[in-house]
N, C-alpha and C. Protein backbone atom coordinates (compact mmCIF):
# COMPACT_ATOMS: atom_id res chain seq x y z
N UNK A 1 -79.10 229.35 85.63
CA UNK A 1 -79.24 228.52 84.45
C UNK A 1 -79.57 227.07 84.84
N UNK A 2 -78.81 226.35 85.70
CA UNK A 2 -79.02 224.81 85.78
C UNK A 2 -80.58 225.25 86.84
N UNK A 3 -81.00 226.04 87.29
CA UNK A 3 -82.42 225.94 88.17
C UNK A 3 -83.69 225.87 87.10
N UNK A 4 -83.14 227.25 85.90
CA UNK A 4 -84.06 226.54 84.35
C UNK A 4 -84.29 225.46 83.95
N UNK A 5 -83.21 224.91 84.38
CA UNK A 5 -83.14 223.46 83.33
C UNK A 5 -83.60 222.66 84.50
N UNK A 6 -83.58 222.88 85.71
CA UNK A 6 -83.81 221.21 86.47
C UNK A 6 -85.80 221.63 86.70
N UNK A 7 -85.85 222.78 86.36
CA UNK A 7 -87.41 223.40 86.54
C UNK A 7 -88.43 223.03 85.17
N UNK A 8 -87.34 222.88 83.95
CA UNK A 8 -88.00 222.16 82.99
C UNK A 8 -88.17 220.60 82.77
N UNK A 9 -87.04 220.15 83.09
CA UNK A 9 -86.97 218.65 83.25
C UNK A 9 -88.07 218.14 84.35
N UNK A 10 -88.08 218.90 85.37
CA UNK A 10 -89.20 218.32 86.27
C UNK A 10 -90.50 218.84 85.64
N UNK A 11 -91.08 219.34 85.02
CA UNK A 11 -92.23 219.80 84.32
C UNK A 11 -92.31 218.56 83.43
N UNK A 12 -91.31 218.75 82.54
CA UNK A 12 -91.64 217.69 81.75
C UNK A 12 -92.30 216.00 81.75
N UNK A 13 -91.08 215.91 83.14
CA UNK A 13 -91.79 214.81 83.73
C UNK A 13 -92.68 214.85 84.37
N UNK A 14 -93.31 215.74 84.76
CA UNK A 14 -94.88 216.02 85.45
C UNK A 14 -95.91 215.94 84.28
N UNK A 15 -95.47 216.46 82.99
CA UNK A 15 -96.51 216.04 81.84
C UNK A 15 -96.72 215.04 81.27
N UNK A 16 -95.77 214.35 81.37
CA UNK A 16 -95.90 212.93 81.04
C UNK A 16 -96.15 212.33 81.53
N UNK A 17 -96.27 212.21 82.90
CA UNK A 17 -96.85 211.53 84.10
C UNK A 17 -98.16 211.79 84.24
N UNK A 18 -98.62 212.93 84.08
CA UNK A 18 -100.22 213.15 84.09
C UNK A 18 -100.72 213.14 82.81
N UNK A 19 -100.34 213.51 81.80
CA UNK A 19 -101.40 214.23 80.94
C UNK A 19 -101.59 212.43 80.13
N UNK A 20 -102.84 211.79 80.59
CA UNK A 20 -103.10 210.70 79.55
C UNK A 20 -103.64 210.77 78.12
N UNK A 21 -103.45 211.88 77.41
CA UNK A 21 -103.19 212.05 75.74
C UNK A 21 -102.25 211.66 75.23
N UNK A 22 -101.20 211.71 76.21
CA UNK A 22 -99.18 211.81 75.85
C UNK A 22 -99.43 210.48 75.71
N UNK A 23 -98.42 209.93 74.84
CA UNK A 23 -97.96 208.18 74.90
C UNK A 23 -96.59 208.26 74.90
N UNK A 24 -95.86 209.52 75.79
CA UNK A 24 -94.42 209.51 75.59
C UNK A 24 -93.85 208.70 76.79
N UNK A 25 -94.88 209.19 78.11
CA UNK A 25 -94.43 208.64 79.24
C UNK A 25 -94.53 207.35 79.48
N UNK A 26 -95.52 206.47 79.06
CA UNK A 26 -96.04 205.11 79.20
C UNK A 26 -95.44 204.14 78.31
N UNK A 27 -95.74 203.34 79.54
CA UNK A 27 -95.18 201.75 78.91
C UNK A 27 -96.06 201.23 78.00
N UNK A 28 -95.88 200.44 77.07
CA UNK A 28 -97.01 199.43 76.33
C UNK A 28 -97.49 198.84 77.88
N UNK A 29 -98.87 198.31 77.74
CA UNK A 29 -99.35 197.26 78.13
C UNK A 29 -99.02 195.95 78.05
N UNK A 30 -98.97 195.13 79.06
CA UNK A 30 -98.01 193.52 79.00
C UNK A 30 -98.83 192.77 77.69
N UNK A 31 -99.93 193.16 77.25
CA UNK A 31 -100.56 192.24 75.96
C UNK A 31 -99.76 193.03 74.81
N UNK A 32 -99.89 194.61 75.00
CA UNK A 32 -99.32 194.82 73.30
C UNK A 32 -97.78 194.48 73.85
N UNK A 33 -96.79 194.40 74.30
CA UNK A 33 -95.48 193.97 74.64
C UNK A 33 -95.54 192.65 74.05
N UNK A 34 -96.53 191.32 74.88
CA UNK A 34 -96.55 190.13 74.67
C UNK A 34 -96.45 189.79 72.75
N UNK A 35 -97.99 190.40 72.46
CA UNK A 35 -97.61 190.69 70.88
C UNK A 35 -97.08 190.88 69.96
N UNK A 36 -96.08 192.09 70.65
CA UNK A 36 -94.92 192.57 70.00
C UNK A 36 -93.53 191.39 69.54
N UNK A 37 -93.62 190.75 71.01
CA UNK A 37 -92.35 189.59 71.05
C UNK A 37 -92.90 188.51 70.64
N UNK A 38 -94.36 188.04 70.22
CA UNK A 38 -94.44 187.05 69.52
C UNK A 38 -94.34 187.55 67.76
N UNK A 39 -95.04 188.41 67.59
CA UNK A 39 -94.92 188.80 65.95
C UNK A 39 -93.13 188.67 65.68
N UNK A 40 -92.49 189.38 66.65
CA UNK A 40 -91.06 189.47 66.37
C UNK A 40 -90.49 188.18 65.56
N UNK A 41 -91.14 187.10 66.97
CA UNK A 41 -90.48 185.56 66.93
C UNK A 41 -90.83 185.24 65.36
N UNK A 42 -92.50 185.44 65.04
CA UNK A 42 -93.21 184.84 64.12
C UNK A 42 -92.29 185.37 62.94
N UNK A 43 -91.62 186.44 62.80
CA UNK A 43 -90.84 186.65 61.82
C UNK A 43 -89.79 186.49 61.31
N UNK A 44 -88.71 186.39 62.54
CA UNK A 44 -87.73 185.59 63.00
C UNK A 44 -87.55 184.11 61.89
N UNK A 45 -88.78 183.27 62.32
CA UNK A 45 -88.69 181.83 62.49
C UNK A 45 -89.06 182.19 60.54
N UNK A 46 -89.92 182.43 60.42
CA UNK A 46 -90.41 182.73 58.74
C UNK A 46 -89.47 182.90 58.27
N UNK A 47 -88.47 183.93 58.35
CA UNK A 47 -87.29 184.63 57.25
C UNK A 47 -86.37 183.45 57.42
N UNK A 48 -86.35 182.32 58.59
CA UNK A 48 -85.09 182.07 58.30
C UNK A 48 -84.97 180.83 57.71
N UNK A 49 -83.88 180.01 57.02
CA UNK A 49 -84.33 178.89 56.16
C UNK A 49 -83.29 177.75 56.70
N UNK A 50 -83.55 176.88 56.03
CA UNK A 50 -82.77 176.08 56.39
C UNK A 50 -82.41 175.25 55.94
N UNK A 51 -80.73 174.74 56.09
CA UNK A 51 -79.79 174.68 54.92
C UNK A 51 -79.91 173.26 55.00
N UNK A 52 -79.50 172.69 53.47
CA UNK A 52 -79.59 170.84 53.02
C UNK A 52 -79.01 170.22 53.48
């Protein structure tokens, strides 16, 4: 039983490692990341207000 399971887990991570269709295994790219944490900020700073 655990040789099933360590025989699927390593597959799995062999498909995600190769197959470039998947977007399970991969990181964003440092621009869509960069993007990500500025839109964040940009929304951040918008929603918040500030008191009299």
């Amino acid at each position: 039983m655990l040789f099933v399971l360590a025989v699927n887990l390593v597959g799995d991570g062999l498909r995600d490692a190769l197959d470039p269709t998947s977007a399970a295994g991969r990181r964003p790219s440092r621009r869509a990341r960069t993007r990500a944490l500025a839109d964040s900020r940009q929304t951040v700073t918008t929603t918040r207000r500030s008191t009299p």
